[in-house]
N, C-alpha and C. Protein backbone atom coordinates (compact mmCIF):
# COMPACT_ATOMS: atom_id res chain seq x y z
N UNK A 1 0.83 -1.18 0.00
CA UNK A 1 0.00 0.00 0.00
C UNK A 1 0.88 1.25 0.00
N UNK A 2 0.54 2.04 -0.57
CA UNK A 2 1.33 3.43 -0.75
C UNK A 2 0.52 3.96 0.43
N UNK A 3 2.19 5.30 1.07
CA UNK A 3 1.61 5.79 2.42
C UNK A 3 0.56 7.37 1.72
N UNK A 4 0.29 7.53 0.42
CA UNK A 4 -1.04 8.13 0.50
C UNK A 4 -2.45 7.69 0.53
N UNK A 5 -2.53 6.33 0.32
CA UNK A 5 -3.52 5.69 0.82
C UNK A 5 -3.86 5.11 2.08
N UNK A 6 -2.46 4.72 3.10
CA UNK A 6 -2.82 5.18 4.39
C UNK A 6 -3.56 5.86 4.90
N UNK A 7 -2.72 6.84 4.58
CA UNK A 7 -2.92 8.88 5.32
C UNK A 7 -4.55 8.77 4.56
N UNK A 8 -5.06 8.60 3.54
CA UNK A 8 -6.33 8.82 3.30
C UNK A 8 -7.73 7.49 4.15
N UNK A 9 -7.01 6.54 3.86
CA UNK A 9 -7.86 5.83 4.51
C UNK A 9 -7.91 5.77 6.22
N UNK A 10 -7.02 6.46 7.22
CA UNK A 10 -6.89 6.84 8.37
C UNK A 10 -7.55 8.45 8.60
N UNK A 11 -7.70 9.38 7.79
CA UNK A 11 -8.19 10.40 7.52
C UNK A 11 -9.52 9.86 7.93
N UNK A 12 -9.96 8.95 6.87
CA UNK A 12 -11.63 8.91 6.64
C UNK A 12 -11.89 8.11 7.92
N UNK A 13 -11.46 7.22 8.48
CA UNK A 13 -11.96 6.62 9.51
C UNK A 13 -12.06 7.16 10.93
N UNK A 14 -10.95 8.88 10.85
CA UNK A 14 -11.21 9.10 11.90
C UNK A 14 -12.53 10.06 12.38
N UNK A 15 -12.66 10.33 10.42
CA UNK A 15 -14.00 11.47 10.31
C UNK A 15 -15.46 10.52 10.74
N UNK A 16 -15.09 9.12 10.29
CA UNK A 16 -16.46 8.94 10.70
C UNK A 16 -16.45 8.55 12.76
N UNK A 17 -15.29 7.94 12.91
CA UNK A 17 -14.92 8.04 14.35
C UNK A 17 -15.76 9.78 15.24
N UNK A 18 -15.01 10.66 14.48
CA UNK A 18 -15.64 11.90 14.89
C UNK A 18 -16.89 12.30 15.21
N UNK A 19 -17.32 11.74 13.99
CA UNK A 19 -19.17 12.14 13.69
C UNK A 19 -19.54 11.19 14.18
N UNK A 20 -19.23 9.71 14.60
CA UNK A 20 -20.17 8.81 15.97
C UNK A 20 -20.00 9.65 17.24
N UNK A 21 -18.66 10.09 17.69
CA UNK A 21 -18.44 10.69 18.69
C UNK A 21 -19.20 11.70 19.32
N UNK A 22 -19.15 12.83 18.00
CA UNK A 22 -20.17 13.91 18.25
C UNK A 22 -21.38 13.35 18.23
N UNK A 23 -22.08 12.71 17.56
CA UNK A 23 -23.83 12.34 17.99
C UNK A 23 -23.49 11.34 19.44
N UNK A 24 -23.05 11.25 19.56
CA UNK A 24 -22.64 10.10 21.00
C UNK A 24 -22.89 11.35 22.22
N UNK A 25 -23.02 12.49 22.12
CA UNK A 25 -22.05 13.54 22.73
C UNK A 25 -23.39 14.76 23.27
N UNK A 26 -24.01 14.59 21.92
CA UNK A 26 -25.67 15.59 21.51
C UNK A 26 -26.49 15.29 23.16
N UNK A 27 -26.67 16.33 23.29
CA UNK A 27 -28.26 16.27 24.51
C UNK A 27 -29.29 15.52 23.88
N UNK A 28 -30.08 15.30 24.12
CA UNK A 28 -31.67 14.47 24.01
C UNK A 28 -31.93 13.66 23.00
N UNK A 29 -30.54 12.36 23.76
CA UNK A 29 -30.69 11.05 23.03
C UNK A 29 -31.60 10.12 23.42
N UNK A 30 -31.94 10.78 24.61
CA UNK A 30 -33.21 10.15 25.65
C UNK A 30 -33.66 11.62 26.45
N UNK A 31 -34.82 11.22 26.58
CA UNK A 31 -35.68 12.86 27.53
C UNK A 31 -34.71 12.78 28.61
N UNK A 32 -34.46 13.78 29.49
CA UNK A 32 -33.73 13.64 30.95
C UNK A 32 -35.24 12.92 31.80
N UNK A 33 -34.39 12.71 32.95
CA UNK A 33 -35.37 12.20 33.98
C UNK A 33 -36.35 13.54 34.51
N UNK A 34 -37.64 13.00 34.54
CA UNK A 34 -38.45 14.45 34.70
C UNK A 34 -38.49 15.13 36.73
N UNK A 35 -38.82 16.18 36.65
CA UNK A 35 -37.88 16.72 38.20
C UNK A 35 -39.42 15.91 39.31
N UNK A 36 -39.13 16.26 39.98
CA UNK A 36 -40.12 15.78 41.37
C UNK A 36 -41.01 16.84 41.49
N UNK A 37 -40.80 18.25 40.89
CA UNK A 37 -41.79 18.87 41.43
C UNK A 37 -42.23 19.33 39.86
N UNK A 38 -43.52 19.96 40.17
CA UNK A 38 -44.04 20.91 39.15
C UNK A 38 -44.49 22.75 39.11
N UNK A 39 -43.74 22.63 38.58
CA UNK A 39 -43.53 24.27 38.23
C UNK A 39 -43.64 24.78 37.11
N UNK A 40 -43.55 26.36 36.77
CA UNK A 40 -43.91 26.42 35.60
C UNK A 40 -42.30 26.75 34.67
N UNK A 41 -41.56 26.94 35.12
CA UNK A 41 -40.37 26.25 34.87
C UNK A 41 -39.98 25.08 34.44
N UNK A 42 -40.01 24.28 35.26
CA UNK A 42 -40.13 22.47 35.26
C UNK A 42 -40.95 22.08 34.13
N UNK A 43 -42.15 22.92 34.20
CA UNK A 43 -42.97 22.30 32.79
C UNK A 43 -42.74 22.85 31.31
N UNK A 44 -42.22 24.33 31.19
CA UNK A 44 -41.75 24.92 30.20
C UNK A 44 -40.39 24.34 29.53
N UNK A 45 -39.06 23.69 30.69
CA UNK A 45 -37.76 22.99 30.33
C UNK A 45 -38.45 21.42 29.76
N UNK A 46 -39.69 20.84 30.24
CA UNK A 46 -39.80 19.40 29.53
C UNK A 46 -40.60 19.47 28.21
N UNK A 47 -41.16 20.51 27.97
CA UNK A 47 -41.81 20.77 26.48
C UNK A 47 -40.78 21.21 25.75
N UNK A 48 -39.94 21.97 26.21
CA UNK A 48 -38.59 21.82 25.39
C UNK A 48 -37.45 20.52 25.05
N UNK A 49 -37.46 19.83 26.54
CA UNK A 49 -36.86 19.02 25.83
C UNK A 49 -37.56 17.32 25.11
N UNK A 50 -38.93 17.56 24.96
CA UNK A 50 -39.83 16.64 23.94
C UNK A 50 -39.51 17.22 22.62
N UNK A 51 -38.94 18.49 22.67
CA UNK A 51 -38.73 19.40 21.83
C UNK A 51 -37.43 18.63 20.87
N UNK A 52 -36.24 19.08 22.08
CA UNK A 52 -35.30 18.35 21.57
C UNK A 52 -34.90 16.74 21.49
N UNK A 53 -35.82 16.00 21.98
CA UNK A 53 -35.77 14.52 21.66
C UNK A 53 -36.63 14.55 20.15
N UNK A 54 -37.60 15.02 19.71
CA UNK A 54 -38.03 14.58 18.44
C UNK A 54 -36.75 14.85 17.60
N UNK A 55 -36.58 16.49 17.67
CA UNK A 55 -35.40 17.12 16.93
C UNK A 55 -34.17 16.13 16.59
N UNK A 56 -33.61 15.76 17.53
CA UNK A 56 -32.64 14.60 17.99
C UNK A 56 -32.72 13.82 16.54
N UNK A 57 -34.12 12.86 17.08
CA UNK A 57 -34.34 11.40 16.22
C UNK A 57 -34.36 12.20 14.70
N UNK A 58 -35.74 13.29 14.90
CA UNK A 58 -35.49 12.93 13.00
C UNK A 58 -34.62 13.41 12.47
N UNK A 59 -33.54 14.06 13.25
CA UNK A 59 -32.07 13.71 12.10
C UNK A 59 -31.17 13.14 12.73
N UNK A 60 -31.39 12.58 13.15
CA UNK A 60 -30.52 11.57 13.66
C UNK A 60 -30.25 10.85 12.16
N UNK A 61 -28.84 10.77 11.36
CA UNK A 61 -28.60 9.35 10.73
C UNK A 61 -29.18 9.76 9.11
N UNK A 62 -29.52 10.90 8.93
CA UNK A 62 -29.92 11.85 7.32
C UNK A 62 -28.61 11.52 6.74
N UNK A 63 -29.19 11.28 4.87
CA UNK A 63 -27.86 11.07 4.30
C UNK A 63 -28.27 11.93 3.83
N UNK A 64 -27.67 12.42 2.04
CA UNK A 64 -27.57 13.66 1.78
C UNK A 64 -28.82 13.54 0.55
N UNK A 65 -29.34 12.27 -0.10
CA UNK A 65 -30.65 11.88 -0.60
C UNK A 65 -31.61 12.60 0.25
N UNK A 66 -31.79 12.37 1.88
CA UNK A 66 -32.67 12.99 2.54
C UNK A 66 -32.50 14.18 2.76
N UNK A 67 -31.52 14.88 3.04
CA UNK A 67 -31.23 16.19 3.03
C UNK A 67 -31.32 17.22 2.03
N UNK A 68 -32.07 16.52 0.95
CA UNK A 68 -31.90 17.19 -0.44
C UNK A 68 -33.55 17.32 -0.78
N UNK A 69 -34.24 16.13 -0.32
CA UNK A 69 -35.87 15.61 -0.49
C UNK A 69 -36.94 16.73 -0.47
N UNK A 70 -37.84 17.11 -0.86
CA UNK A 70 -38.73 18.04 -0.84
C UNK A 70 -39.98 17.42 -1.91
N UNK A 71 -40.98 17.58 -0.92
CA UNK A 71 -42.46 16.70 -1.60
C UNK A 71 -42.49 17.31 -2.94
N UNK A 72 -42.18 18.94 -3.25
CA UNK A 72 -42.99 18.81 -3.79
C UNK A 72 -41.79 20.86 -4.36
N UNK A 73 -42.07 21.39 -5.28
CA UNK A 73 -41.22 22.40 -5.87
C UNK A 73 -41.36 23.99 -5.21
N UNK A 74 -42.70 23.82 -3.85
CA UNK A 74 -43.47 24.95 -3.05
C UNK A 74 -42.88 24.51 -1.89
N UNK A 75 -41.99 23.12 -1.25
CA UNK A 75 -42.02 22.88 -0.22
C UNK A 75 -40.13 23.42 0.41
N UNK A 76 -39.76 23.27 1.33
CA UNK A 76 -38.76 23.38 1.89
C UNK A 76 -38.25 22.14 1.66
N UNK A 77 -36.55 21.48 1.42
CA UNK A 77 -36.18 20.32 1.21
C UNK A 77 -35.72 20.51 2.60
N UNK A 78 -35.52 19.10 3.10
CA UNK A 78 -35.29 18.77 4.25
C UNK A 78 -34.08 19.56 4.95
N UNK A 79 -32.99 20.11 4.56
CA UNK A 79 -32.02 20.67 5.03
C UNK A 79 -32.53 21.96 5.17
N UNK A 80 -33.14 22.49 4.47
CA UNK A 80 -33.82 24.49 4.42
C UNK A 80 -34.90 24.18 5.97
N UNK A 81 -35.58 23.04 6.11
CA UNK A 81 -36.32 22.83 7.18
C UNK A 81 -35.28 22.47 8.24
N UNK A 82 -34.17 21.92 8.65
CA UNK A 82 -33.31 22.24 9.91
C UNK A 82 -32.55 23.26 9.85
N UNK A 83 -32.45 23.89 8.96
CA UNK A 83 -32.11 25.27 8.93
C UNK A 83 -33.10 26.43 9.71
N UNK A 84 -34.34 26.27 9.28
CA UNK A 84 -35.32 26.53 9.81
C UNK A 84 -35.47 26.72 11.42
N UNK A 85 -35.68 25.20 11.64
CA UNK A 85 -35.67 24.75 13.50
C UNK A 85 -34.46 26.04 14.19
N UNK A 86 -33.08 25.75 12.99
CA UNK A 86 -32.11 26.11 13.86
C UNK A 86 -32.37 27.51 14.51
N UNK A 87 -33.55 28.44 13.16
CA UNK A 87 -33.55 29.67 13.58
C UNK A 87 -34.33 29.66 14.66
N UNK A 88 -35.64 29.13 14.92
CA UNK A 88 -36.51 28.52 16.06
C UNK A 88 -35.51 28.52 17.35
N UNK A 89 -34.62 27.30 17.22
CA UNK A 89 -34.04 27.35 18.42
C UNK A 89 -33.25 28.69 18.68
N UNK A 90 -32.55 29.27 17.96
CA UNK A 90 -31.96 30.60 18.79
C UNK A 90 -32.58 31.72 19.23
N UNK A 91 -34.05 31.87 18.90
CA UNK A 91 -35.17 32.79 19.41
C UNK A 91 -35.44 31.73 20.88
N UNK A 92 -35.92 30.62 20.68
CA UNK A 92 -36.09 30.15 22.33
C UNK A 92 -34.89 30.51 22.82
N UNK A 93 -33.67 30.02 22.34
CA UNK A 93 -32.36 30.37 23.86
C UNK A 93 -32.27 31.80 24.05
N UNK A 94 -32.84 32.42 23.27
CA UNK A 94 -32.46 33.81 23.43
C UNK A 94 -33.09 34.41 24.17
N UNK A 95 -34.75 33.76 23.67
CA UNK A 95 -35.55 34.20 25.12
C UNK A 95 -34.92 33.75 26.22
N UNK A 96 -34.57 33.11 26.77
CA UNK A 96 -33.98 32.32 27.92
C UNK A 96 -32.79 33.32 28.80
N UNK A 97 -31.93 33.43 27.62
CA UNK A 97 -30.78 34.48 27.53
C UNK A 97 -31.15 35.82 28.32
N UNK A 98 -32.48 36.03 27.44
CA UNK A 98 -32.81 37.86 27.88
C UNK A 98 -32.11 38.72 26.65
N UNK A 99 -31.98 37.58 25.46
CA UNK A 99 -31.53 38.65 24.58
C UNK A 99 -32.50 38.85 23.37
N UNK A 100 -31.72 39.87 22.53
CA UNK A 100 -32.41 40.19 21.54
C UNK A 100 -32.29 39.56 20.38
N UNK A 101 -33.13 39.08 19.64
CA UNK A 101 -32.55 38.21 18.09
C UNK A 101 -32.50 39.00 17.16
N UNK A 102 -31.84 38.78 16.62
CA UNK A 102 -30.99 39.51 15.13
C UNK A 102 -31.24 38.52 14.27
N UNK A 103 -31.62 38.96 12.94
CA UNK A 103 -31.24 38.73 11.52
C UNK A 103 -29.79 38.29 11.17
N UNK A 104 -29.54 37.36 11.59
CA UNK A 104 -27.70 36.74 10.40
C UNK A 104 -28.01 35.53 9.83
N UNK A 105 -27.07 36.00 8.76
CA UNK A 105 -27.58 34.11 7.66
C UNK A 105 -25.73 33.66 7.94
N UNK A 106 -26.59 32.04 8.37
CA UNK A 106 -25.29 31.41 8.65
C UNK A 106 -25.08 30.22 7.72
N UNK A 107 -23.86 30.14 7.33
CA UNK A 107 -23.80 28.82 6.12
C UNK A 107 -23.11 27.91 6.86
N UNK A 108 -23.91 27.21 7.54
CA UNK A 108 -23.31 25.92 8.13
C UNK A 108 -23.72 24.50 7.62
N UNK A 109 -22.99 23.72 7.77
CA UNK A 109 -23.38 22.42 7.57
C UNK A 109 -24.51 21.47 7.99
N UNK A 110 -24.78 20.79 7.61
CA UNK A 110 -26.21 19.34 8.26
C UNK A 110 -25.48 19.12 9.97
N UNK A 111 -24.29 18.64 9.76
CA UNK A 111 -24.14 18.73 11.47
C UNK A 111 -23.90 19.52 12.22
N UNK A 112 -23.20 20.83 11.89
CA UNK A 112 -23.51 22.14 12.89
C UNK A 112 -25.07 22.44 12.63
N UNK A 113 -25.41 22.75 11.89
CA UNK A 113 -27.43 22.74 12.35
C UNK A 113 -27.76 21.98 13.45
N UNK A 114 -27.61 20.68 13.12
CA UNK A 114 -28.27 19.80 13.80
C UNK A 114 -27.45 19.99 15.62
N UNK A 115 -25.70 20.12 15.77
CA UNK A 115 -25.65 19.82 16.65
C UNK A 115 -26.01 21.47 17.32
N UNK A 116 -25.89 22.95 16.98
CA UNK A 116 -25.91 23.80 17.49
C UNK A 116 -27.72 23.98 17.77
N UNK A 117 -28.48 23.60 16.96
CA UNK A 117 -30.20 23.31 17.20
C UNK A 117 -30.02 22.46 18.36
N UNK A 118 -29.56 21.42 19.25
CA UNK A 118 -29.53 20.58 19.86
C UNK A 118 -29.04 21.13 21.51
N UNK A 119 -27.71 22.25 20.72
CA UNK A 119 -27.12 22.94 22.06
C UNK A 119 -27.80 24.29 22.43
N UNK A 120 -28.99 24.82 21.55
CA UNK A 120 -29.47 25.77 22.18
C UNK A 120 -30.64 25.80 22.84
N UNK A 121 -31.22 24.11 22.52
CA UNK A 121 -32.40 23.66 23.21
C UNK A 121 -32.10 22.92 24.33
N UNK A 122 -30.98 22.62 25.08
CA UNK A 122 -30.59 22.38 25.70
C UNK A 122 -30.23 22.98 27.14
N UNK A 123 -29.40 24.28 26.53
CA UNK A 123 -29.42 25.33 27.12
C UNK A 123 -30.65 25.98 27.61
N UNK A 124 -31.87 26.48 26.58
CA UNK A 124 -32.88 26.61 27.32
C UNK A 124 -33.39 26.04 28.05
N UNK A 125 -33.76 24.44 27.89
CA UNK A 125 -33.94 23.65 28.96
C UNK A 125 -33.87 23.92 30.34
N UNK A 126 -32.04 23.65 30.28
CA UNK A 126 -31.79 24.25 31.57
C UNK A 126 -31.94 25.48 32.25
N UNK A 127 -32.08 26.34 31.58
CA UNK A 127 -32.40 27.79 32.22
C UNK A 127 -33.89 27.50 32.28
N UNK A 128 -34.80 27.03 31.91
CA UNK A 128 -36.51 26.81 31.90
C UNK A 128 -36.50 26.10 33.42
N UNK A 129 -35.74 25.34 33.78
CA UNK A 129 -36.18 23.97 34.67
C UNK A 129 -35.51 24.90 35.97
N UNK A 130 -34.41 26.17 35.98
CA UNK A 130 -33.88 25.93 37.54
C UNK A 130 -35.03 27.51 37.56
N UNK A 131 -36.09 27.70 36.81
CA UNK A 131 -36.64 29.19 36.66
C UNK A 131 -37.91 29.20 38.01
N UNK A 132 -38.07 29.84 38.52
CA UNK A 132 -39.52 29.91 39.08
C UNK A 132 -40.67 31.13 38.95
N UNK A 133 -40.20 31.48 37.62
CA UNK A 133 -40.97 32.85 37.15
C UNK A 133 -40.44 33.23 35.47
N UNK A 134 -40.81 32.28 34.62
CA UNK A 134 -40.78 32.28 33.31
C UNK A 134 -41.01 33.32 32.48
N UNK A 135 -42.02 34.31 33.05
CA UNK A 135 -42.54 35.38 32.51
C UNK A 135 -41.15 36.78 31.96
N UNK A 136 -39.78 36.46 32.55
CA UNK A 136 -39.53 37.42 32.81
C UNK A 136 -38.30 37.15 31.17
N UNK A 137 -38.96 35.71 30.39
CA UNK A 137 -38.64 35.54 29.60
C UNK A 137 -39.26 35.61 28.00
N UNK A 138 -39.23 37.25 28.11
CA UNK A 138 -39.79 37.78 26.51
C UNK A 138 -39.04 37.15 25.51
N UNK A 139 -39.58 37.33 24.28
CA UNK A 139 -38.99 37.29 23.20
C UNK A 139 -38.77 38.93 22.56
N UNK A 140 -37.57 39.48 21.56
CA UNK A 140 -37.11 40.64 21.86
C UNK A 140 -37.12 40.79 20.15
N UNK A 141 -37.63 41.00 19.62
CA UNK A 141 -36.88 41.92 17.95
C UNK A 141 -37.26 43.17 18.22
N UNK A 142 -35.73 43.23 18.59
CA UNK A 142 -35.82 45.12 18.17
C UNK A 142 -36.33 45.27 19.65
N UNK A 143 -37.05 46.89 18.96
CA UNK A 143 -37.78 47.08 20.38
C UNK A 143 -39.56 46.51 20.61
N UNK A 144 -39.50 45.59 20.25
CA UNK A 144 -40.85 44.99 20.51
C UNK A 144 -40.23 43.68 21.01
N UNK A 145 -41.37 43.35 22.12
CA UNK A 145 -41.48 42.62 22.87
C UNK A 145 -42.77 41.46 23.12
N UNK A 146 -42.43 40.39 22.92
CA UNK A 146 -43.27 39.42 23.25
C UNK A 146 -43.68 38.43 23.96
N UNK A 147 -44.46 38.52 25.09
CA UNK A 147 -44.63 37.40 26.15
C UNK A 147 -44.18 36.00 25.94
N UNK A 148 -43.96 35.11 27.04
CA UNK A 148 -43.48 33.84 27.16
C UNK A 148 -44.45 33.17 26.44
N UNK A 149 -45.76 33.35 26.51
CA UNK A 149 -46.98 32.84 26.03
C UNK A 149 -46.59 32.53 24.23
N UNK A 150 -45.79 33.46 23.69
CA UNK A 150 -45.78 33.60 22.22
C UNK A 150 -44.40 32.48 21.62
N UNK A 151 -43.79 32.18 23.34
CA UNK A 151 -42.74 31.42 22.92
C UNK A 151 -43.63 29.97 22.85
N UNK A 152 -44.84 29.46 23.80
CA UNK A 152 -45.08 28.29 23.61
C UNK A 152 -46.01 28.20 21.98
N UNK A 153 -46.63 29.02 21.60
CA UNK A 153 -47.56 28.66 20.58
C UNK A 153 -46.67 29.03 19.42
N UNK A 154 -45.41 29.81 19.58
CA UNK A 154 -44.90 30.34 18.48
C UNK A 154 -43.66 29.33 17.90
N UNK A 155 -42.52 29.85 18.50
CA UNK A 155 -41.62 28.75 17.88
C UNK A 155 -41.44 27.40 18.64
N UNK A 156 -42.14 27.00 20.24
CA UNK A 156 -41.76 26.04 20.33
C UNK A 156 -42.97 24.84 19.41
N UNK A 157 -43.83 25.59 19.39
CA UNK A 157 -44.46 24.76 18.69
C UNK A 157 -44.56 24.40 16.91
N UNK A 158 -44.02 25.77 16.21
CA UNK A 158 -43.87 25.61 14.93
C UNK A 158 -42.10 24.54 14.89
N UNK A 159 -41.28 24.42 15.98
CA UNK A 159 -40.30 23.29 15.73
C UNK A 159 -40.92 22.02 15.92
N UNK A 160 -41.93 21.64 16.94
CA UNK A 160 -42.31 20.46 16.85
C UNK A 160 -43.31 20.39 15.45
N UNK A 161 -43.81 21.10 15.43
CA UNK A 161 -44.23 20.61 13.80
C UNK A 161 -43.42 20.26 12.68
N UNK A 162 -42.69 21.34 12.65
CA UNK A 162 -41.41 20.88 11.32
C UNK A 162 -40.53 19.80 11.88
N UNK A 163 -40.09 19.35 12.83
CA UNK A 163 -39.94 17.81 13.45
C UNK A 163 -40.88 16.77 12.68
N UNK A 164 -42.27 16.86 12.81
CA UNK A 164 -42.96 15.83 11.68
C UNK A 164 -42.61 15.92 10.66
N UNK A 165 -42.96 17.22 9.87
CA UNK A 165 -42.09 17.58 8.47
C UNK A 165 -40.77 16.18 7.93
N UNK A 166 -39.89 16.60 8.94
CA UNK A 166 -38.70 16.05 8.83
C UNK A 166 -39.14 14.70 8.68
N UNK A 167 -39.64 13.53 9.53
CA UNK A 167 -39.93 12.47 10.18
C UNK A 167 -40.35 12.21 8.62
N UNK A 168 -41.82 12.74 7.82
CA UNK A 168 -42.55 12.42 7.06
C UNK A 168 -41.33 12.58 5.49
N UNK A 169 -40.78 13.55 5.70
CA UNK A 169 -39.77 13.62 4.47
C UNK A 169 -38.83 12.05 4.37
N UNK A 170 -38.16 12.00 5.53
CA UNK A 170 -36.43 11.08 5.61
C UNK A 170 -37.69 9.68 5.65
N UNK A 171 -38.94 9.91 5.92
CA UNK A 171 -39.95 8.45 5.16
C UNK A 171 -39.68 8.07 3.47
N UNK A 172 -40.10 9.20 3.59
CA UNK A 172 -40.85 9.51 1.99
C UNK A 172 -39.41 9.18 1.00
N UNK A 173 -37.71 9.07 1.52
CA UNK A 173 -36.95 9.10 1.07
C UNK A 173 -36.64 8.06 1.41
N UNK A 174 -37.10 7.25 1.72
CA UNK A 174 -36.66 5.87 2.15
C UNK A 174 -35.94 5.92 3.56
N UNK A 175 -35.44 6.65 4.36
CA UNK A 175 -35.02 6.06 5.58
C UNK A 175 -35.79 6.56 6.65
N UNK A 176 -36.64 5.74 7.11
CA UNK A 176 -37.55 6.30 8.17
C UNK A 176 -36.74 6.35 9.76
N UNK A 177 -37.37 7.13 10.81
CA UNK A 177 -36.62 7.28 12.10
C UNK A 177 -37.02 5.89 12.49
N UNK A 178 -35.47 5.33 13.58
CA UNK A 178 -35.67 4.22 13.98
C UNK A 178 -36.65 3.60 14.90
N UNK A 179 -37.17 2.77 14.46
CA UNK A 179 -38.64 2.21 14.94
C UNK A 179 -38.55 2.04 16.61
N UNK A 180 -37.25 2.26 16.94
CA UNK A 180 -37.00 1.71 18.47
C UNK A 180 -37.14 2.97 18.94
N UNK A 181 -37.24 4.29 18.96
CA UNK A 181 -37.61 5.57 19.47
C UNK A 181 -39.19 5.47 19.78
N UNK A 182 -39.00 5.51 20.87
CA UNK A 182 -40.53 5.59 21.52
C UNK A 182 -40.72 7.07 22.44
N UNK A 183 -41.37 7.99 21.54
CA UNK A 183 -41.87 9.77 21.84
C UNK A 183 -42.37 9.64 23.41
N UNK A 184 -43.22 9.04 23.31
CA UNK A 184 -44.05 8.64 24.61
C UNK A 184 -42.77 8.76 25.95
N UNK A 185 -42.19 7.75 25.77
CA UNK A 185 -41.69 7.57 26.97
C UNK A 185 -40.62 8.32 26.78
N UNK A 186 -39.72 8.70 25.58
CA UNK A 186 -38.68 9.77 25.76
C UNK A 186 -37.28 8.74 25.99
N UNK A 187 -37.68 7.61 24.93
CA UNK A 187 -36.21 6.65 25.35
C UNK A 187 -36.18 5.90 23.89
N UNK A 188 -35.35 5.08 23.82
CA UNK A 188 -35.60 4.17 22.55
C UNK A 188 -34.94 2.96 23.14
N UNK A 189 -35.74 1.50 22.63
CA UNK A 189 -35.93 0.97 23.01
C UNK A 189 -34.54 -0.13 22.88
N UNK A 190 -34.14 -1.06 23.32
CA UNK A 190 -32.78 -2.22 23.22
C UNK A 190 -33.18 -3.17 22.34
């Protein structure tokens, strides 16, 4: 073997080494354990992270057939839709934050989407769950301001929709999410 086929075939094995590592690595490969008490904190951090367990699965394991898929020439192809979420998620952390969201277009890849969508729902999470007064978490463009109320009907809920989106696309492309993910319980199964 010539040592440029080494160096290349040690290259590639450590990239895919990498990319098991990093999804090995992602928050809400399973729901966390839910807290003992109920609050409105406590309940705002576990709708987020049902949030980020769907998010999780349906891209979990996208090749670039699925990442390309779109029903239809009006629809978003599956990558413009986690692009999407990603913007979703930085309005929730931001609410969380206390900051303001800005307009920037970012050209990142299928796995920075997926893993930075993953780390900012995460983050909110945790700031949702240690909270005991949620309210004091607007959403901010500019100088307008929008109650916590606009975060549950607004983007946390337009990400769990485009989560089906996803689910129904990486179908429709032949690789469906693995049958052993069970939503319900927030685990997947052995």
């Amino acid at each position: 073997m010539t040592r440029s086929f080494i160096l290349a075939a040690f290259t590639a094995l450590c990239s895919v080494l990498t990319a098991q590592d990093t999804s090995e690595n992602l928050p809400f490969k399973n729901i966390p354990e839910y807290p003992n008490t109920f609050n409105e904190g406590t309940v705002a951090a576990r709708l987020v992270d049902a949030l980020g367990f769907r998010f999780y699965w349906a891209t979990e394991g996208l090749t670039k057939k699925d990442l390309d898929y779109k029903p239809n020439d009006d629809s978003r192809s599956t990558i413009e839709t986690i692009d999407h979420i990603y913007g979703l998620s930085k309005i929730i952390v931001n609410s969380t934050l206390q900051k303001n969201n800005e307009q920037q277009k970012e050209n990142l890849s299928y796995q920075e989407l997926r893993q930075n969508t993953l780390k900012n729902l995460k983050k909110a999470s945790d700031i949702l769950r240690q909270s005991q007064d949620i309210s004091q978490f607007t959403i901010k463009f500019g100088s307008t301001e929008y109650p916590f109320w606009n975060q549950i009907n607004g983007p946390i809920s337009d990400a769990i929709w485009h989560c089906g989106q996803i689910a129904i696309n990486r179908r429709s492309s032949g690789n469906p999410i693995n049958a052993k993910v069970n939503h319900f319980l927030g685990q997947v199964s052995n």
